[in-house]
Protein backbone atom coordinates (compact mmCIF):
# COMPACT_ATOMS: atom_id res chain seq x y z
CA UNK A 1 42.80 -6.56 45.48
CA UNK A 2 40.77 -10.05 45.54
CA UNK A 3 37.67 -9.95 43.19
CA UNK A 4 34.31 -11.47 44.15
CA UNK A 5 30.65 -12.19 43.34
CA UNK A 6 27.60 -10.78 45.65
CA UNK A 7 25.97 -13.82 46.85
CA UNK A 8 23.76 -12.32 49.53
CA UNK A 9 22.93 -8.97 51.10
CA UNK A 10 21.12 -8.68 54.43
CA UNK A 11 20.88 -4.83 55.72
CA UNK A 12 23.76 -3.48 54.09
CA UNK A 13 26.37 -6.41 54.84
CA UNK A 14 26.61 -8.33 51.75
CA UNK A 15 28.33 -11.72 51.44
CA UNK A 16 31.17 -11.91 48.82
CA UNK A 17 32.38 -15.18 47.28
CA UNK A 18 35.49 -15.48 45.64
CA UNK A 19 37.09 -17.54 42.79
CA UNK A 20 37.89 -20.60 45.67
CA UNK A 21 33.95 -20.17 46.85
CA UNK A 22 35.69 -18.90 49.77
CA UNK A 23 32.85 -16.42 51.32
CA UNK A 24 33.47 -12.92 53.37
CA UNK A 25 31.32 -9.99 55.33
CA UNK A 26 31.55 -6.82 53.14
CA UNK A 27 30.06 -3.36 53.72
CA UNK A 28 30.60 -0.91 51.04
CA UNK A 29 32.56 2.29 50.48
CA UNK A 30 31.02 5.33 51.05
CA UNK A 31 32.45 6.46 47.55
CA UNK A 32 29.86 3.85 45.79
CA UNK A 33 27.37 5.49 47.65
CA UNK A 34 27.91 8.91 46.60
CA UNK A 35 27.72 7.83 43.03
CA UNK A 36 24.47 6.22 43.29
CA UNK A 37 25.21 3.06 43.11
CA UNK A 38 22.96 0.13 45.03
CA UNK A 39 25.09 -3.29 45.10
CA UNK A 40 22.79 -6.13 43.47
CA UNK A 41 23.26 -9.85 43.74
CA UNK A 42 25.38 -11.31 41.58
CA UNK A 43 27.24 -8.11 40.92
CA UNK A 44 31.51 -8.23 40.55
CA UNK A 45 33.33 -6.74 42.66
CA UNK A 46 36.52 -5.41 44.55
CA UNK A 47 36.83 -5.90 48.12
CA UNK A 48 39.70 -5.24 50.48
CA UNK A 49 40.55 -5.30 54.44
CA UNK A 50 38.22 -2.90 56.32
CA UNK A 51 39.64 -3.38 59.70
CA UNK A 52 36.32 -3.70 61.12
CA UNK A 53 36.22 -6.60 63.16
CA UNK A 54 32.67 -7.38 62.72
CA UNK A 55 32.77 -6.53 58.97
CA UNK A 56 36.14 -7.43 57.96
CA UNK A 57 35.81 -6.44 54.46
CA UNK A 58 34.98 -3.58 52.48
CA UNK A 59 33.69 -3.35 48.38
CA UNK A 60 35.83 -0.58 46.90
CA UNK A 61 34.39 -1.44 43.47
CA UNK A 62 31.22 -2.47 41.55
CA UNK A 63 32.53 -3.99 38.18
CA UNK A 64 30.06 -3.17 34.94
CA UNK A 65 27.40 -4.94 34.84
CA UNK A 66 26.33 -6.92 31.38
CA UNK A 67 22.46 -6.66 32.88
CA UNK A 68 20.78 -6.46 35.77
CA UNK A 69 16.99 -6.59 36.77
CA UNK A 70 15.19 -3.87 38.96
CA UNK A 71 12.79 -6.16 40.98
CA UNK A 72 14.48 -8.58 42.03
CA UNK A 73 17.61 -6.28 41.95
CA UNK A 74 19.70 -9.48 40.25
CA UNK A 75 23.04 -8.97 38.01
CA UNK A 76 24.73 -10.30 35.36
CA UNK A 77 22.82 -13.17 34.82
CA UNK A 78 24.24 -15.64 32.44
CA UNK A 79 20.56 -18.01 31.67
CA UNK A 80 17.22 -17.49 33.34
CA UNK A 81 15.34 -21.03 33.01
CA UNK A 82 11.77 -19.94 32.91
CA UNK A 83 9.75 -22.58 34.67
CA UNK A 84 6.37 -23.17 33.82
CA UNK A 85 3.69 -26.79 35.09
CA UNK A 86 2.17 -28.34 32.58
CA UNK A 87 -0.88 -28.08 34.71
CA UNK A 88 -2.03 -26.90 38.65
CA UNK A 89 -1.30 -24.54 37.91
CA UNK A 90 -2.21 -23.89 34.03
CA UNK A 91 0.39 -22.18 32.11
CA UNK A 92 0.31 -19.10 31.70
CA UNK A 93 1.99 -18.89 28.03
CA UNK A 94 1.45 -15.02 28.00
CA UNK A 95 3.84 -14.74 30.78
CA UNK A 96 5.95 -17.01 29.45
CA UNK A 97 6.24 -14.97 26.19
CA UNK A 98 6.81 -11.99 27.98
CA UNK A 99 9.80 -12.94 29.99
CA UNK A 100 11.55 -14.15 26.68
CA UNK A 101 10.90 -11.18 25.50
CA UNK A 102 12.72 -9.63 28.59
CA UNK A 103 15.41 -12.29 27.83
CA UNK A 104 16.33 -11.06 24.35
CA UNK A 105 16.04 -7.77 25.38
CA UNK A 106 19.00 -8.09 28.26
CA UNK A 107 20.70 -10.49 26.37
CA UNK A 108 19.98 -13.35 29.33
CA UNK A 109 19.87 -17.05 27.27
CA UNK A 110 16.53 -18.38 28.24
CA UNK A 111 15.67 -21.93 28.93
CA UNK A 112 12.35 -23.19 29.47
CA UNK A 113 11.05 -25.90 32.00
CA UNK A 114 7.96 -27.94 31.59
CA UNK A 115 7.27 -29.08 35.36
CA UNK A 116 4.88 -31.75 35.98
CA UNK A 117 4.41 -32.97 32.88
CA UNK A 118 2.92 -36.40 34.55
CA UNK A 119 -0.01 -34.26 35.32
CA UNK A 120 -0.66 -33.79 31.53
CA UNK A 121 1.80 -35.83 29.01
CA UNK A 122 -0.17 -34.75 25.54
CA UNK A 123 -0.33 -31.12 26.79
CA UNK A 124 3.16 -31.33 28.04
CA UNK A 125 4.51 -32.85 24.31
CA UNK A 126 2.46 -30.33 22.54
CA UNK A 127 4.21 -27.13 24.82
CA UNK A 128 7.85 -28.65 24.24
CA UNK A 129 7.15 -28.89 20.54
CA UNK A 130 6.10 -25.45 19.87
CA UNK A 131 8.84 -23.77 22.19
CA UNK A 132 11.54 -25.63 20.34
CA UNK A 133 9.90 -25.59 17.00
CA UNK A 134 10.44 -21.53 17.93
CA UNK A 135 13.76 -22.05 18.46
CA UNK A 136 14.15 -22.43 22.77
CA UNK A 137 16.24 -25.27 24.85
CA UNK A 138 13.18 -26.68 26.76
CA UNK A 139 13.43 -29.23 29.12
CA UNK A 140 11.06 -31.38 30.77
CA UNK A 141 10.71 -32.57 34.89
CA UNK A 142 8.22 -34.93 36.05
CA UNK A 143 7.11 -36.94 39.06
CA UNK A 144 9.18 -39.37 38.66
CA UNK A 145 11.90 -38.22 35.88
CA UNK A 146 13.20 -34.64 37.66
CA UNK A 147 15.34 -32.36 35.54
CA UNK A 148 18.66 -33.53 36.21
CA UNK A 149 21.74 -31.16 37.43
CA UNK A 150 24.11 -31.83 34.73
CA UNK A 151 21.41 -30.68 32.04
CA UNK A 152 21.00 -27.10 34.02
CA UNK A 153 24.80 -27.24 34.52
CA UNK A 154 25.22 -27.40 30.80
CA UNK A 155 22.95 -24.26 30.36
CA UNK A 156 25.40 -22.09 32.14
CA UNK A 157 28.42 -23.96 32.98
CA UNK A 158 30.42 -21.39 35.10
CA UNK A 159 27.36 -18.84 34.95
CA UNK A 160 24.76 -17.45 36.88
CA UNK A 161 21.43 -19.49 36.31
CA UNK A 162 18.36 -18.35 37.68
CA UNK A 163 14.41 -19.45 37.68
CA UNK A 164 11.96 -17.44 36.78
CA UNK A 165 8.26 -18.36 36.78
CA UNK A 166 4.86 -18.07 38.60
CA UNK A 167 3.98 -19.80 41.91
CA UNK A 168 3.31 -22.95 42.16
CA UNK A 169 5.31 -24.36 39.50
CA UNK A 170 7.96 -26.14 41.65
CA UNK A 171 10.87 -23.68 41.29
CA UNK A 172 11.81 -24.14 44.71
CA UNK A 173 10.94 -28.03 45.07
CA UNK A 174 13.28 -28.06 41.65
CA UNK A 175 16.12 -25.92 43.02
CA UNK A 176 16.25 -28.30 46.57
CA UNK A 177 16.25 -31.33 44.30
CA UNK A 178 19.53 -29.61 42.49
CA UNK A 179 21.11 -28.36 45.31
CA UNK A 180 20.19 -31.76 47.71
CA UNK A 181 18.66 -29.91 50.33
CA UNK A 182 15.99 -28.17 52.20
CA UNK A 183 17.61 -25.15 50.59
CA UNK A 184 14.29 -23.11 49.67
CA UNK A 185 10.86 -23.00 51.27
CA UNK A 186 8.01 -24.60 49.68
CA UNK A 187 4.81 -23.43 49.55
CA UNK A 188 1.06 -24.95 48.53
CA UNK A 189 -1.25 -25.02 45.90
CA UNK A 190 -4.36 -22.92 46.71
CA UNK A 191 -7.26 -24.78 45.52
CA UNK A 192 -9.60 -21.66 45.33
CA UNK A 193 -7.46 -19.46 43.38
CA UNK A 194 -5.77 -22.26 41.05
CA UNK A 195 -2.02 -21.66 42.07
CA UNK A 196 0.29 -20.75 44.80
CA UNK A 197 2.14 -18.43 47.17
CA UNK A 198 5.90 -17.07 46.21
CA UNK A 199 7.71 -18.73 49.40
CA UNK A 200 11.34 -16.96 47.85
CA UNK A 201 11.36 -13.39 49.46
CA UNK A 202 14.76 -12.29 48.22
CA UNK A 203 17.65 -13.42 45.77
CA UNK A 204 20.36 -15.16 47.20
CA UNK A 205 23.01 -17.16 45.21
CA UNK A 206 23.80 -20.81 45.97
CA UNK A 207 27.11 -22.57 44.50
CA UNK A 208 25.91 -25.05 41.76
CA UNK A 209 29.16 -26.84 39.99
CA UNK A 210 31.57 -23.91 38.82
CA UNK A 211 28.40 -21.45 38.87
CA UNK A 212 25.60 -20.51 40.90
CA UNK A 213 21.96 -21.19 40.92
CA UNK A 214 19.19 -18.52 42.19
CA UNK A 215 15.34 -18.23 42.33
CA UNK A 216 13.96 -14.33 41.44
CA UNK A 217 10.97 -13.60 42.91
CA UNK A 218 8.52 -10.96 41.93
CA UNK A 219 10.15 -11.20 38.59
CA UNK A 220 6.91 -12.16 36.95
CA UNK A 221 5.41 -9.22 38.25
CA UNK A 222 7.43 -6.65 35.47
CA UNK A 223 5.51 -4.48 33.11
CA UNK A 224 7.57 -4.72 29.28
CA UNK A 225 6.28 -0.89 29.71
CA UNK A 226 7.45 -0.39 32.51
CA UNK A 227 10.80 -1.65 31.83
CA UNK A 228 11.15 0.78 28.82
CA UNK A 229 10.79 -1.90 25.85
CA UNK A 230 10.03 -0.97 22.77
CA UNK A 231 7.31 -2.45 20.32
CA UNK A 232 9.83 -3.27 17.57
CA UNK A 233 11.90 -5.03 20.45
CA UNK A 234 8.60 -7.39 20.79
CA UNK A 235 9.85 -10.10 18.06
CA UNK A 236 12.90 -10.44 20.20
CA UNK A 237 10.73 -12.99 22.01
CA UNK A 238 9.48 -14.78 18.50
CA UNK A 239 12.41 -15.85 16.78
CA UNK A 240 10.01 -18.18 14.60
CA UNK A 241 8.07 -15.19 13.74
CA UNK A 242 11.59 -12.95 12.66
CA UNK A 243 12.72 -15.97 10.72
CA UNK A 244 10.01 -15.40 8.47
CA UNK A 245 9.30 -12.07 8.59
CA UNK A 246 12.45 -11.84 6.77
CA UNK A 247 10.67 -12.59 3.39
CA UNK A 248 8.42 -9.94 3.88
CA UNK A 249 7.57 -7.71 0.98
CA UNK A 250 8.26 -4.91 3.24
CA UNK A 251 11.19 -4.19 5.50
CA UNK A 252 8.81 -2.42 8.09
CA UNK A 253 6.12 -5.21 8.11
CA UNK A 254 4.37 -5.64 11.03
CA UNK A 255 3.03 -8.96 10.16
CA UNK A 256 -0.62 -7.99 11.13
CA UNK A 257 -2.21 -6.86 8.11
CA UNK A 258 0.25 -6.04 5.14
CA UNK A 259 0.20 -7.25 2.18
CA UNK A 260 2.77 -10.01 1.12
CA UNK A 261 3.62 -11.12 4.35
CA UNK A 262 5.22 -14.21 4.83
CA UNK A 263 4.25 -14.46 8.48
CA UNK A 264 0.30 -14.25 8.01
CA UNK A 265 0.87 -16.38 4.80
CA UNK A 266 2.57 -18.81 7.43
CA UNK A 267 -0.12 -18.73 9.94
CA UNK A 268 -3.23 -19.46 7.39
CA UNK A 269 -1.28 -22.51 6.32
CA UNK A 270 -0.89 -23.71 9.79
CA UNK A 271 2.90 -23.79 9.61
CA UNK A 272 2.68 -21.06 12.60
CA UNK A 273 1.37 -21.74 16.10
CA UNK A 274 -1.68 -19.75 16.12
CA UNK A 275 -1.20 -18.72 20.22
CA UNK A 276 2.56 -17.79 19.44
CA UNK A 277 1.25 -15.35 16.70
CA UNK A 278 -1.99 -14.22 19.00
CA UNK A 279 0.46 -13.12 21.65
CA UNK A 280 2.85 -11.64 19.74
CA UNK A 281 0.63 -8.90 18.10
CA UNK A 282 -1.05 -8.43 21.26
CA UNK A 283 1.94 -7.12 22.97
CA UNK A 284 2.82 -5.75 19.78
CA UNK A 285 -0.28 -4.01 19.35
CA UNK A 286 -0.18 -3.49 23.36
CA UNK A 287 3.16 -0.90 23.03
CA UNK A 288 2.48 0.77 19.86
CA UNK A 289 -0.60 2.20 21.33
CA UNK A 290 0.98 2.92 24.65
CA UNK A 291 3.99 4.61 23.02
CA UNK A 292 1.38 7.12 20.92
CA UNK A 293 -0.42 7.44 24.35
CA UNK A 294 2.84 8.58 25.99
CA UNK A 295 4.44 10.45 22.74
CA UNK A 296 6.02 14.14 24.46
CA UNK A 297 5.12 13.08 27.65
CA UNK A 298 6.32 11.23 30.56
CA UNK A 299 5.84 7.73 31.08
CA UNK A 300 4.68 6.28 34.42
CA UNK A 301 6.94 6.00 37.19
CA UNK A 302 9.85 8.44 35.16
């Protein structure tokens, strides 16, 4: 039976593209059903002949997944390109940490994009340094220098490569630019509140070279509590930090307050950026309480 990738799901008919981008109606068996299973974009699968006229194809099979997020539900993503403006809006570089520590955790390659970085070119050259002094593939897109394709091609060749960022940004105004088209809605800048609307209401997959491109919104909007990660899984996100944590005195160092530790010894010689380290024990500090809060008892939303 002919495999396939979910590229779209509208009220339980799901579009399936194959190997030859070739694209079918699908609903699924009732056997997936029964085991609990809820399709998600970007999920593999086996389809076959349903002999439904109006649906002529039926999934028989969701392949295993190598991740998947809840909200959006989005699978087997191969590099989520976190997009961030160098200004209108500000960036918000706590968000920013957070989603690659959501990255490391799912084992999604991250990328980072510095959008309108006309707006701000010292703030925008400061940003690129630290995120690829930490060890991140940033990229910049201006006015009048966009991102180009073949650099988010080479991210994820054959992959799946979504964006992932707040409003406002230019996610969608990037994504048209790389598909050539009115492809995604656009939205405005609200001059009150200091950034915009999310225009993308669902995740849909668009062909992009030998892979596919997608936007995720309401991504931005996930709690690392929430989503069950741990405080030890925070330095996931701070590979800087790890790198030289691992001349610690101690194997358990925290790198807030013991002694010997190369990563405070770092930061009071400036050789660490002090808002990478700031943000780091705050969501460090952030779980470790939470998880005593929670110890022999349920967590929200279990």
């Amino acid at each position: 039976m002919p495999e396939g990738i979910i590229s779209k799901g509208v009220g339980g008919v799901y579009t399936v593209t194959d190997s030859t981008r070739n694209s079918v109606l699908c609903q699924i068996r009732g056997g997936i059903r029964t085991k609990k299973m809820t399709p998600s974009i970007g999920d593999r699968v086996v389809f076959d002949v349903s002999g439904d006229p109006d649906v002529p194809y039926v999934i028989n099979e969701i392949l295993p997944r190598k991740n998947k997020l809840v909200r959006p539900p989005l699978a087997n993503i191969d590099c989520l390109v976190l997009t961030f403006a160098t200004d209108c809006p500000k960036p918000d570089l706590t968000l920013l940490d957070k989603l690659l520590i959501i990255c490391n955790v799912l084992n999604i390659a991250p990328a980072i994009i510095f959008t309108k970085t006309d707006l701000d070119e010292e703030g925008a050259k400061t940003l690129i340094q630290t995120y690829s002094a930490a060890g991140y593939k940033v990229l910049a897109s201006g006015k009048d220098k966009p991102v180009s394709a073949d650099e988010i091609k080479a991210l994820s060749p054959e992959g799946i490569i979504a964006f992932a960022g707040p409003s406002g940004v230019g996610k969608s105004t990037l994504c048209n630019h790389l598909l050539e088209g009115e492809i995604m809605q656009v939205g405005d800048i609200s001059e009150r509140l200091g950034r915009g609307k999310h225009t993308t209401r669902h995740a849909e997959l668009f062909a992009f070279g030998d892979g596919f491109i997608t936007d995720t919104p309401g991504f931005t909007s996930l709690s690392l509590f929430e989503l069950g990660i741990e405080y030890r899984e925070v330095i996931g996100g701070y590979p800087e930090i790890a790198k030289l944590g691992a001349g610690c005195r101690f194997d358990d160092c925290r790198h807030t307050s013991e002694r010997d530790c190369k990563v405070l010894e770092a930061l009071d010689n400036n050789v660490l950026d002090a808002g990478r380290y700031e943000r780091y024990r705050g969501f460090y500090e952030e779980l470790y309480a939470l998880r005593n809060t929670y110890t022999g008892r349920k967590k929200p939303n279990e």
